[in-house]
N, C-alpha and C. Protein backbone atom coordinates (compact mmCIF):
# COMPACT_ATOMS: atom_id res chain seq x y z
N UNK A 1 -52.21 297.47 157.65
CA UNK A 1 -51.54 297.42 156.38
C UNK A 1 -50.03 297.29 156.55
N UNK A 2 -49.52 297.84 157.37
CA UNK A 2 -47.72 297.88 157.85
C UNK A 2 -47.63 296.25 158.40
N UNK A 3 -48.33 295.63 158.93
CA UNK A 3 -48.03 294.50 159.48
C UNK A 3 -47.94 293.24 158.15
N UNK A 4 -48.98 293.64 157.10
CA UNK A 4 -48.87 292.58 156.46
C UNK A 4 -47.14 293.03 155.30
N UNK A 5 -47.26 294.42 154.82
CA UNK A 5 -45.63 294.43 154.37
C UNK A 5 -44.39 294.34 155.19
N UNK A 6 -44.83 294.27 156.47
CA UNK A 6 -43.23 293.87 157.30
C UNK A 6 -43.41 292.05 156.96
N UNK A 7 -44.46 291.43 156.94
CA UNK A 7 -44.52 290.07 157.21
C UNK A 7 -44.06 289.58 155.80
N UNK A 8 -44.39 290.34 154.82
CA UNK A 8 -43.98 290.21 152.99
C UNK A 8 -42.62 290.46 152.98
N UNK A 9 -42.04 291.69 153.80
CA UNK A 9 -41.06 291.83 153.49
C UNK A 9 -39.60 290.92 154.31
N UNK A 10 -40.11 290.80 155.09
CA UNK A 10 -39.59 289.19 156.07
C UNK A 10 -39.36 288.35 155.16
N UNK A 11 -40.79 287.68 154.88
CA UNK A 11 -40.70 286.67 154.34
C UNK A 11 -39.88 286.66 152.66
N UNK A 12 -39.66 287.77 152.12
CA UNK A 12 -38.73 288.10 150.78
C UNK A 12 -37.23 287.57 151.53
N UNK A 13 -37.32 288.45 152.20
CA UNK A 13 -35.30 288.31 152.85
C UNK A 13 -35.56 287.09 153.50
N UNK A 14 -36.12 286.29 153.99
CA UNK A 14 -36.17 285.19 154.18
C UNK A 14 -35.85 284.40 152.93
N UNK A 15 -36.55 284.10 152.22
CA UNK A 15 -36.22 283.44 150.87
C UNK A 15 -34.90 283.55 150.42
N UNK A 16 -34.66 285.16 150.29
CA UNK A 16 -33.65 285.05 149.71
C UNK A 16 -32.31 285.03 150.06
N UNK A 17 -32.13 284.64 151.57
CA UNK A 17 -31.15 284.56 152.59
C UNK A 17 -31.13 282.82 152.13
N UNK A 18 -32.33 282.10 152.19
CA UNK A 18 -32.37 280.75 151.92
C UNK A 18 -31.55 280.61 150.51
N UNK A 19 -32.13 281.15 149.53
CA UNK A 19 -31.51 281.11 148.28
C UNK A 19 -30.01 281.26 147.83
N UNK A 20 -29.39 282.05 148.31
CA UNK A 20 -28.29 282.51 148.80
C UNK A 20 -27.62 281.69 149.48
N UNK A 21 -27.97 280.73 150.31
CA UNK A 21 -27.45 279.75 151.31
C UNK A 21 -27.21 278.33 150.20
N UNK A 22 -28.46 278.36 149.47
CA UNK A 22 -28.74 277.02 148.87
C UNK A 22 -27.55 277.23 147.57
N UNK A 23 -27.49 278.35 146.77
CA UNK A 23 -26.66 278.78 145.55
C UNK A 23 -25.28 278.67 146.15
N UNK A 24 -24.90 279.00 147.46
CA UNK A 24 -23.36 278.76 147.96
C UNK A 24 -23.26 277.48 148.07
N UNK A 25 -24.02 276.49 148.65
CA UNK A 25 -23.59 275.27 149.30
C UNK A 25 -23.39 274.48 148.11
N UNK A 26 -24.77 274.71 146.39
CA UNK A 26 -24.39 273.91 145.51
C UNK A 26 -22.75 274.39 144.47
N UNK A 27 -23.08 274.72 145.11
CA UNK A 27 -21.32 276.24 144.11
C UNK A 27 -20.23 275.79 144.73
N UNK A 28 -20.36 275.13 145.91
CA UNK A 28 -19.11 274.91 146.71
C UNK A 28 -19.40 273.06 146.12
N UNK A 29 -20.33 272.82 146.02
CA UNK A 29 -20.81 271.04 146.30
C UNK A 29 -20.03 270.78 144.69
N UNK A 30 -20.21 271.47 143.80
CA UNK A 30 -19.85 271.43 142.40
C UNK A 30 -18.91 271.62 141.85
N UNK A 31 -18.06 272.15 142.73
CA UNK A 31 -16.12 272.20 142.34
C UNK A 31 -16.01 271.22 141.70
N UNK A 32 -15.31 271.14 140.63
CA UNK A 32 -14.59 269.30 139.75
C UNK A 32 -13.83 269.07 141.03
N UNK A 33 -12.98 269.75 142.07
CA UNK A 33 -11.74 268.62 142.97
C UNK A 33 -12.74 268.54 143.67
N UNK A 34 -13.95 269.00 144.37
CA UNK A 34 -15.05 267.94 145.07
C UNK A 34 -15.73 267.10 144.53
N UNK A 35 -16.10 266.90 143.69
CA UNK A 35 -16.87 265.74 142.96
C UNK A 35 -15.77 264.78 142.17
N UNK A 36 -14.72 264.78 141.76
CA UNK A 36 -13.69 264.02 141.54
C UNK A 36 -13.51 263.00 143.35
N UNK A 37 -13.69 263.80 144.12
CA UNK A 37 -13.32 263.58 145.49
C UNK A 37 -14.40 262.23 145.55
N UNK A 38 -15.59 262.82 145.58
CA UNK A 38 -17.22 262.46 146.14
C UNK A 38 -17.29 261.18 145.02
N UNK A 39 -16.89 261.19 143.86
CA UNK A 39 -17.07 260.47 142.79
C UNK A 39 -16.66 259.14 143.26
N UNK A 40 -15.31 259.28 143.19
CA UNK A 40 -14.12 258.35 144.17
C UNK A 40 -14.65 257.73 145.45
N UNK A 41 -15.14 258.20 145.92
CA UNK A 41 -15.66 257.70 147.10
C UNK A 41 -16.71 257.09 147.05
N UNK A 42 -17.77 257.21 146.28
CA UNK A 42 -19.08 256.55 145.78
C UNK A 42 -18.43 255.72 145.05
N UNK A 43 -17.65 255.00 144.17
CA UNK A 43 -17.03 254.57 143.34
C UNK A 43 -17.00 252.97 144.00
N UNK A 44 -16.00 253.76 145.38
CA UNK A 44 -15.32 252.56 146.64
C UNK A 44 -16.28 251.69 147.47
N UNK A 45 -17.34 253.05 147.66
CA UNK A 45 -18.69 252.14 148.55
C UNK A 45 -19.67 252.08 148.05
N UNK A 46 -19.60 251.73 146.30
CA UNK A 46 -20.20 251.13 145.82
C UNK A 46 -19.71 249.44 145.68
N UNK A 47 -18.64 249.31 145.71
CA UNK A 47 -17.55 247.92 145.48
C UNK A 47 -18.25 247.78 146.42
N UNK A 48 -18.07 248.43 147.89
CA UNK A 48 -17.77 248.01 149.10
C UNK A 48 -19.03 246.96 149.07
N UNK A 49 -20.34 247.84 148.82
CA UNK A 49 -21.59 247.13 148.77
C UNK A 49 -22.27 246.50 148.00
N UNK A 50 -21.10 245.95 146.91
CA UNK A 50 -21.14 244.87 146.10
C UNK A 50 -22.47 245.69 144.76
N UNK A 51 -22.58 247.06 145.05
CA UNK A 51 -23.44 247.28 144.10
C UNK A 51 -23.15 247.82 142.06
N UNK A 52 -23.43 246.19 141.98
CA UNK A 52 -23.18 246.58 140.25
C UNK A 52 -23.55 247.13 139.56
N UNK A 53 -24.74 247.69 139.67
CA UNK A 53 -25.69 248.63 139.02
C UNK A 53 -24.93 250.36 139.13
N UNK A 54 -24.77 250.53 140.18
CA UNK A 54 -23.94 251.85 140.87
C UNK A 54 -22.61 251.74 140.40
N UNK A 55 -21.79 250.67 140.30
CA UNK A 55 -20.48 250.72 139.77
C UNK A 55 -20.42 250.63 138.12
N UNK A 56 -21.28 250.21 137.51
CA UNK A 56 -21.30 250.59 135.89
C UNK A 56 -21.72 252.11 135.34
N UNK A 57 -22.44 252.47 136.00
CA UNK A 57 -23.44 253.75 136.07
C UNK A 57 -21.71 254.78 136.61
N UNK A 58 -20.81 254.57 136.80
CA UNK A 58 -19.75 255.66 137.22
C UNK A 58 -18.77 255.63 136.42
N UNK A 59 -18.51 254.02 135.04
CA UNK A 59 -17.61 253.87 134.31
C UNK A 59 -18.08 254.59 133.17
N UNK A 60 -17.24 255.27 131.92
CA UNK A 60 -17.27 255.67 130.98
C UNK A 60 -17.41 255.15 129.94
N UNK A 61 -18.17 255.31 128.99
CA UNK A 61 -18.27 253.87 127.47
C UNK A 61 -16.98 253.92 127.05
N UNK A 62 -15.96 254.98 127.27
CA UNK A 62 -14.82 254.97 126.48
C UNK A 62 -13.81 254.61 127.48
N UNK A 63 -14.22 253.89 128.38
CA UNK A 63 -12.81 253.47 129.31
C UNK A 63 -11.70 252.45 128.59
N UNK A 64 -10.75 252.94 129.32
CA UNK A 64 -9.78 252.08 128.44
C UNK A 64 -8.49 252.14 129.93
N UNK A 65 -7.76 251.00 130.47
CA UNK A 65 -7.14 251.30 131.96
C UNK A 65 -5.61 250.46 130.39
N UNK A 66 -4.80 250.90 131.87
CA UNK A 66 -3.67 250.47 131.10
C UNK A 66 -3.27 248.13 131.24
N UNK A 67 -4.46 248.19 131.71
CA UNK A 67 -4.12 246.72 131.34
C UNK A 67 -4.72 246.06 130.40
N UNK A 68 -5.28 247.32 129.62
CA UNK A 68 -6.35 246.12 128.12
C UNK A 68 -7.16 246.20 128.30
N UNK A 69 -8.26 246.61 129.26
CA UNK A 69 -8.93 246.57 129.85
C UNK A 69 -10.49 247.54 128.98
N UNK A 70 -11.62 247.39 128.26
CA UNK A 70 -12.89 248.50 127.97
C UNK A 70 -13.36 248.25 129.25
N UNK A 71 -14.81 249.07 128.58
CA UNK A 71 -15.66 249.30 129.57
C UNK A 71 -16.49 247.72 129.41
N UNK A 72 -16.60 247.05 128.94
CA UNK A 72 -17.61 245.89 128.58
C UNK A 72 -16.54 244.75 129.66
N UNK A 73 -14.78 244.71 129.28
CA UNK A 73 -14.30 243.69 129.90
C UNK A 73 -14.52 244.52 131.62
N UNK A 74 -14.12 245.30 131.85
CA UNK A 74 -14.08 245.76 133.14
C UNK A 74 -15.80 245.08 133.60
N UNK A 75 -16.78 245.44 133.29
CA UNK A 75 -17.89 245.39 134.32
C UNK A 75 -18.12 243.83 133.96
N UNK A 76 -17.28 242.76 133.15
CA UNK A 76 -17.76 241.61 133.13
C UNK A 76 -16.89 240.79 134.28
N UNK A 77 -15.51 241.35 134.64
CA UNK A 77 -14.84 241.35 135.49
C UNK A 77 -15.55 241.58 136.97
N UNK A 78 -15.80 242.72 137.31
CA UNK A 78 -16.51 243.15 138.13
C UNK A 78 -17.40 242.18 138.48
N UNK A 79 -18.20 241.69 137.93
CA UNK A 79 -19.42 241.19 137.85
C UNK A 79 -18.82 239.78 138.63
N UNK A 80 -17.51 238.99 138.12
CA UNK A 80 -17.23 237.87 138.84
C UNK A 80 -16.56 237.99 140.03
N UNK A 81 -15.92 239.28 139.90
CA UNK A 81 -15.40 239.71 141.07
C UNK A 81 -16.58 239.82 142.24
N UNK A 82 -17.65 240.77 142.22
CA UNK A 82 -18.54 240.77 142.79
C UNK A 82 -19.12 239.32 143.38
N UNK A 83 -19.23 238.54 142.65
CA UNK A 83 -19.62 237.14 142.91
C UNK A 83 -18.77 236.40 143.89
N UNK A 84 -18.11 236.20 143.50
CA UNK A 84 -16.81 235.62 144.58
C UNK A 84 -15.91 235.78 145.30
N UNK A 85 -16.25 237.10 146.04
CA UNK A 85 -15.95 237.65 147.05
C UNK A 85 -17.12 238.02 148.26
N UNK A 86 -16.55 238.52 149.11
CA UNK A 86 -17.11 237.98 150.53
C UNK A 86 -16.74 239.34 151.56
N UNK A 87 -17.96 240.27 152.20
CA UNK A 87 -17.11 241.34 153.03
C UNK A 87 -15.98 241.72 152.47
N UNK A 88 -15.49 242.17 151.23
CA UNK A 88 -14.17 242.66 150.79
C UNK A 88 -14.41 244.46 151.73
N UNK A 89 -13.06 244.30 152.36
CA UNK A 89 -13.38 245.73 153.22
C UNK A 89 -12.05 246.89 152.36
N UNK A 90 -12.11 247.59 151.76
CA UNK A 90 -11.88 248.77 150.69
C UNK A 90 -10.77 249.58 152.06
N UNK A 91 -9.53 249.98 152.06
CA UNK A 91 -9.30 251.33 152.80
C UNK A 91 -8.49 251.93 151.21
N UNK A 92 -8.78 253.39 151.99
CA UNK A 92 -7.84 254.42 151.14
C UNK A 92 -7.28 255.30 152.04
N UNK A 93 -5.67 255.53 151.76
CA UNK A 93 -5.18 256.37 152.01
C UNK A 93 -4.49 257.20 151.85
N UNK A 94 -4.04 258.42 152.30
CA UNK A 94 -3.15 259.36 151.67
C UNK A 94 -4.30 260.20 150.10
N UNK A 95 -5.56 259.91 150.26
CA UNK A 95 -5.89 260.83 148.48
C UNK A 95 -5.87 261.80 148.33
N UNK A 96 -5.31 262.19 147.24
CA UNK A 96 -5.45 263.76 147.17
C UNK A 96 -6.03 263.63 145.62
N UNK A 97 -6.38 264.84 144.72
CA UNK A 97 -7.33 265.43 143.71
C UNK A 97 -6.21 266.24 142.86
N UNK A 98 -6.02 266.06 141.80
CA UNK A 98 -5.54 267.00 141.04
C UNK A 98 -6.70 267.63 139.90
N UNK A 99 -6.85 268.48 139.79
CA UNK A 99 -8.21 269.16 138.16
C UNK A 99 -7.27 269.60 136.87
N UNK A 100 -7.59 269.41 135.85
CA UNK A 100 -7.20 270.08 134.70
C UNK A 100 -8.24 270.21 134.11
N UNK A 101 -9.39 271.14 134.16
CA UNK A 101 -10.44 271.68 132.99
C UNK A 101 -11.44 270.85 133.81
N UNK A 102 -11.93 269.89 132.51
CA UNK A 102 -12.92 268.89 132.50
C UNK A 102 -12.54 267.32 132.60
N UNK A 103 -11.19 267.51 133.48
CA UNK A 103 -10.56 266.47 133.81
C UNK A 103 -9.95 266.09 135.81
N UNK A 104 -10.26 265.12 135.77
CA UNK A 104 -9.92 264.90 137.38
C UNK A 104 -8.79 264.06 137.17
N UNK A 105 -8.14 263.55 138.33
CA UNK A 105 -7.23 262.40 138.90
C UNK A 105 -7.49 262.45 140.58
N UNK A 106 -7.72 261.19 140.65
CA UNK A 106 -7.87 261.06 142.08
C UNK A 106 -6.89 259.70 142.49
N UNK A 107 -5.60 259.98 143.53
CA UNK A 107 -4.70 259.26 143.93
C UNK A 107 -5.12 258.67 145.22
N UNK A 108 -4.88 257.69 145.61
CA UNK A 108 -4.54 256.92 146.73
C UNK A 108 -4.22 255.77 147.04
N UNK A 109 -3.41 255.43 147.90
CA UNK A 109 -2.72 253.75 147.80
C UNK A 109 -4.55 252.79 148.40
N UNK A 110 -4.69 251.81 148.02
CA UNK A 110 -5.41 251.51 148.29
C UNK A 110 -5.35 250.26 148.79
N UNK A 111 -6.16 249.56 149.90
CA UNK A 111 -5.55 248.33 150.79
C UNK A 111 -7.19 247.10 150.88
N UNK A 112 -7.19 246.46 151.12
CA UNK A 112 -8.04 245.23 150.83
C UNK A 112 -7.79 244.16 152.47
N UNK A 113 -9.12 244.11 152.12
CA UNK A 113 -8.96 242.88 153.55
C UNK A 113 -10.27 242.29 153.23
N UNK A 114 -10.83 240.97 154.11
CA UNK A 114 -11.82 240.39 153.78
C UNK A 114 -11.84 238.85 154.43
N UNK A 115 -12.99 238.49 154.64
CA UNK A 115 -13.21 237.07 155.33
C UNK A 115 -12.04 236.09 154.70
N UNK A 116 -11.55 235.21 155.14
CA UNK A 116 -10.56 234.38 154.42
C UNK A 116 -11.10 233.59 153.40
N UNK A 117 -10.86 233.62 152.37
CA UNK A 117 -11.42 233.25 151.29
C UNK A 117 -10.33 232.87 150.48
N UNK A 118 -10.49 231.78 149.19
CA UNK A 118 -9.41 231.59 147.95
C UNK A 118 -9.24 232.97 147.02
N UNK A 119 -10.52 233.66 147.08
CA UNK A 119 -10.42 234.77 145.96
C UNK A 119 -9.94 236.09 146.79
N UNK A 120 -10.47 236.35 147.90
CA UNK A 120 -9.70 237.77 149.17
C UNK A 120 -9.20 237.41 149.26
N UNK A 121 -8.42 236.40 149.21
CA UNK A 121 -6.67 236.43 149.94
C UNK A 121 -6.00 236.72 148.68
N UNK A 122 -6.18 236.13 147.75
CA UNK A 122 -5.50 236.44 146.38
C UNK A 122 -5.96 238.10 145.87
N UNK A 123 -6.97 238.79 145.97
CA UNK A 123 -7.00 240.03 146.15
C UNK A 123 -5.76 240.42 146.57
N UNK A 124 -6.18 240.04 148.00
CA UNK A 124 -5.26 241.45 149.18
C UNK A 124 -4.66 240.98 148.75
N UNK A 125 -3.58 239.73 148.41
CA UNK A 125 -1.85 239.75 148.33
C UNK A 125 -1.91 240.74 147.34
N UNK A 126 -2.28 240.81 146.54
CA UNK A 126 -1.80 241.42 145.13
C UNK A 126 -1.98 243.29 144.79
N UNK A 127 -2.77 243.20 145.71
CA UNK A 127 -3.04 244.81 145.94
C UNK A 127 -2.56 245.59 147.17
N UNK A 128 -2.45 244.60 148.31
CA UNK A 128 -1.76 245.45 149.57
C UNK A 128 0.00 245.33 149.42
N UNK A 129 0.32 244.98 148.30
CA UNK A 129 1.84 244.28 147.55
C UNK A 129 1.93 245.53 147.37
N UNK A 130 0.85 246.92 147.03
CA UNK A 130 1.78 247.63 145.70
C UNK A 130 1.46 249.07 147.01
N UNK A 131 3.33 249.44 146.65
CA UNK A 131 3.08 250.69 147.17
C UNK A 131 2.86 252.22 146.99
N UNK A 132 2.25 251.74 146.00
CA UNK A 132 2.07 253.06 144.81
C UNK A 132 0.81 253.19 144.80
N UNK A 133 0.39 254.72 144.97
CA UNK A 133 -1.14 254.77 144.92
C UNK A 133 -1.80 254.60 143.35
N UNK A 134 -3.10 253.71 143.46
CA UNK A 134 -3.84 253.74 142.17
C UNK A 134 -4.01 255.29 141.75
N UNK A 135 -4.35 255.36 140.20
CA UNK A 135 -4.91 256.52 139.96
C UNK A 135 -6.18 256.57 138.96
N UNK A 136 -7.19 256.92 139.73
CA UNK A 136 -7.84 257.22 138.69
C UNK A 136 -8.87 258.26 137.92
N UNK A 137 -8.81 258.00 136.97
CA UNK A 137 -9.24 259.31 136.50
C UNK A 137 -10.25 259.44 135.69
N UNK A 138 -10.91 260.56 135.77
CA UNK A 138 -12.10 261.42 135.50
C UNK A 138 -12.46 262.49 134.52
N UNK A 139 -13.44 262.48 133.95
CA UNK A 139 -13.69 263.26 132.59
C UNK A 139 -15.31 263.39 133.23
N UNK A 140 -15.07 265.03 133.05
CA UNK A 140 -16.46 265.71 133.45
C UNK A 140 -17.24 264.97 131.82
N UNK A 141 -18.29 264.79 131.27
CA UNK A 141 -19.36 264.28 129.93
C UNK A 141 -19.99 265.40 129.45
N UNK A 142 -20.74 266.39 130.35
CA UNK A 142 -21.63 267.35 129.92
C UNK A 142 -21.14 268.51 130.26
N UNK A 143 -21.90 269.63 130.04
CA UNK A 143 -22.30 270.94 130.89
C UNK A 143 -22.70 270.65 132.45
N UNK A 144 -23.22 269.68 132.76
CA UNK A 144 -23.53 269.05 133.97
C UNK A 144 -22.17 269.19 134.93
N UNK A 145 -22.36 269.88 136.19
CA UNK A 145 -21.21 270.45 136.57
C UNK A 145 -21.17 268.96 137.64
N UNK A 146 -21.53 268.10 137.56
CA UNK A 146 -22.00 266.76 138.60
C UNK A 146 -21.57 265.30 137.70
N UNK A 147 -22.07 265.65 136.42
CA UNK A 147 -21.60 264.43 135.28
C UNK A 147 -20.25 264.50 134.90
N UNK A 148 -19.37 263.52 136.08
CA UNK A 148 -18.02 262.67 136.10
C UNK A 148 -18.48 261.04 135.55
N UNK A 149 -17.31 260.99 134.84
CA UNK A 149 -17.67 259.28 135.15
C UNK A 149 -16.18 258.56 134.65
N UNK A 150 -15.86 257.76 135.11
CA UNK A 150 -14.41 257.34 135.49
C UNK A 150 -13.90 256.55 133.46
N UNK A 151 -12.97 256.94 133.15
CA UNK A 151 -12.21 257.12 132.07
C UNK A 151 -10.99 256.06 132.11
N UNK A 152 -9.91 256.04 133.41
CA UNK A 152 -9.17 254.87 133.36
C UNK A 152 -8.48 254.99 134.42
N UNK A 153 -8.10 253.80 134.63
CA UNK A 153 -7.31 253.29 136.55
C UNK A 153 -5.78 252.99 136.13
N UNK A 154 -5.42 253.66 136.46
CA UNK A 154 -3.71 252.97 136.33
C UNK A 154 -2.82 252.97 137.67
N UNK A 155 -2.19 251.94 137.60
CA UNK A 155 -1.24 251.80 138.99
C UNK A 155 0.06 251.33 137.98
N UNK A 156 1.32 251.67 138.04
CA UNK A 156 2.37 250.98 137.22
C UNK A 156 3.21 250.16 137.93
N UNK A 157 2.67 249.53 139.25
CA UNK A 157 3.45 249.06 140.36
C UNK A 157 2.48 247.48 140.18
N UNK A 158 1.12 247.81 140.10
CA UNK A 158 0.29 247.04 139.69
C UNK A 158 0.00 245.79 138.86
N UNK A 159 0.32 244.69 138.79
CA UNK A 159 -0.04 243.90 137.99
C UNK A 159 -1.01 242.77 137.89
N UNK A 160 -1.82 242.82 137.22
CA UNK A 160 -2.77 241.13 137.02
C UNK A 160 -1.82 240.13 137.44
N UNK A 161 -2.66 239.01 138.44
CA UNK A 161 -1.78 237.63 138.09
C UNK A 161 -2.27 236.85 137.20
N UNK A 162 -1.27 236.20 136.39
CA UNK A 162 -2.07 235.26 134.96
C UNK A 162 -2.98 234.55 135.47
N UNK A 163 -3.69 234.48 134.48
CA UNK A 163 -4.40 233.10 134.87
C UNK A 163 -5.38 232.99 135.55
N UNK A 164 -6.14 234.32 135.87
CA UNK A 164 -7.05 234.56 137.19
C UNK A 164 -8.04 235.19 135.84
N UNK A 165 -9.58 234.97 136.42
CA UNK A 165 -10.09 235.31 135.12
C UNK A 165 -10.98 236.56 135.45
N UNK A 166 -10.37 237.31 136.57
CA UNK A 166 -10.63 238.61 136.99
C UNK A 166 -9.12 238.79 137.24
């Protein structure tokens, strides 16, 4: 009878050593400046991997960037962007996270490279030009301590070149 409550009682503190392990790691995984972080980063290697489905699924219906820009023109953009580009290779550097509430900003200068192409070269000039990190930013949606989804990109160093229909 002692053998089967040491093996019950094992197996309790077992569990709940697991439980305990699992409740810290999601408590730590769920910070807004880690998932602002993680967001950002899924964001980039989603571009990276040309995946459009994953990069609409992270924009906000209410986006609005400071170049004119909704959520409908951005992913129709995207969408040609995606098309006519080639290995576009994404770096970031220097990011850091600022939080306010149910709000993120995530900074970093960001740099472009890619097979030689008419549309990557006109990229990178125009983005490895600016030495100001993009910013963009984040609005937690729910109670969902995980539901971020990106709100608006601004760089003020940044500009469209005319005439390009991305």
């Amino acid at each position: 009878m002692e053998a089967n409550s040491s093996t019950f009682r094992d197996g309790f503190y077992a569990g709940l050593l697991l439980a305990v392990a699992a409740g810290t790691y999601l408590f730590q995984l769920w910070q807004p400046e880690r998932q602002v972080k993680l967001h950002s980063q899924h964001l980039v290697s989603a571009f990276k991997e040309r995946d459009k489905e994953a990069l609409e699924g992270f924009i906000d219906l209410e986006y609005q960037d400071q170049w004119g820009h909704d959520r409908a023109q951005l992913v129709s953009r995207l969408d040609k962007v995606l098309r006519y580009t080639r290995d576009l290779q994404i770096q970031t550097q220097g990011a850091w996270v600022e939080i306010s509430r149910d709000r993120g900003e995530w900074h970093a200068r960001i740099t472009v490279e890619g097979e030689p192409s008419e549309v990557n070269t006109l990229i990178a000039q125009h983005v490895n030009a600016v030495s100001e990190p993009f910013e963009l930013q984040w609005r937690r949606r729910s109670w969902k301590r995980w539901d971020w989804k990106l709100v608006r990109v601004t760089n003020t160093e940044f500009q469209l070149p005319e005439g390009t229909p991305f």
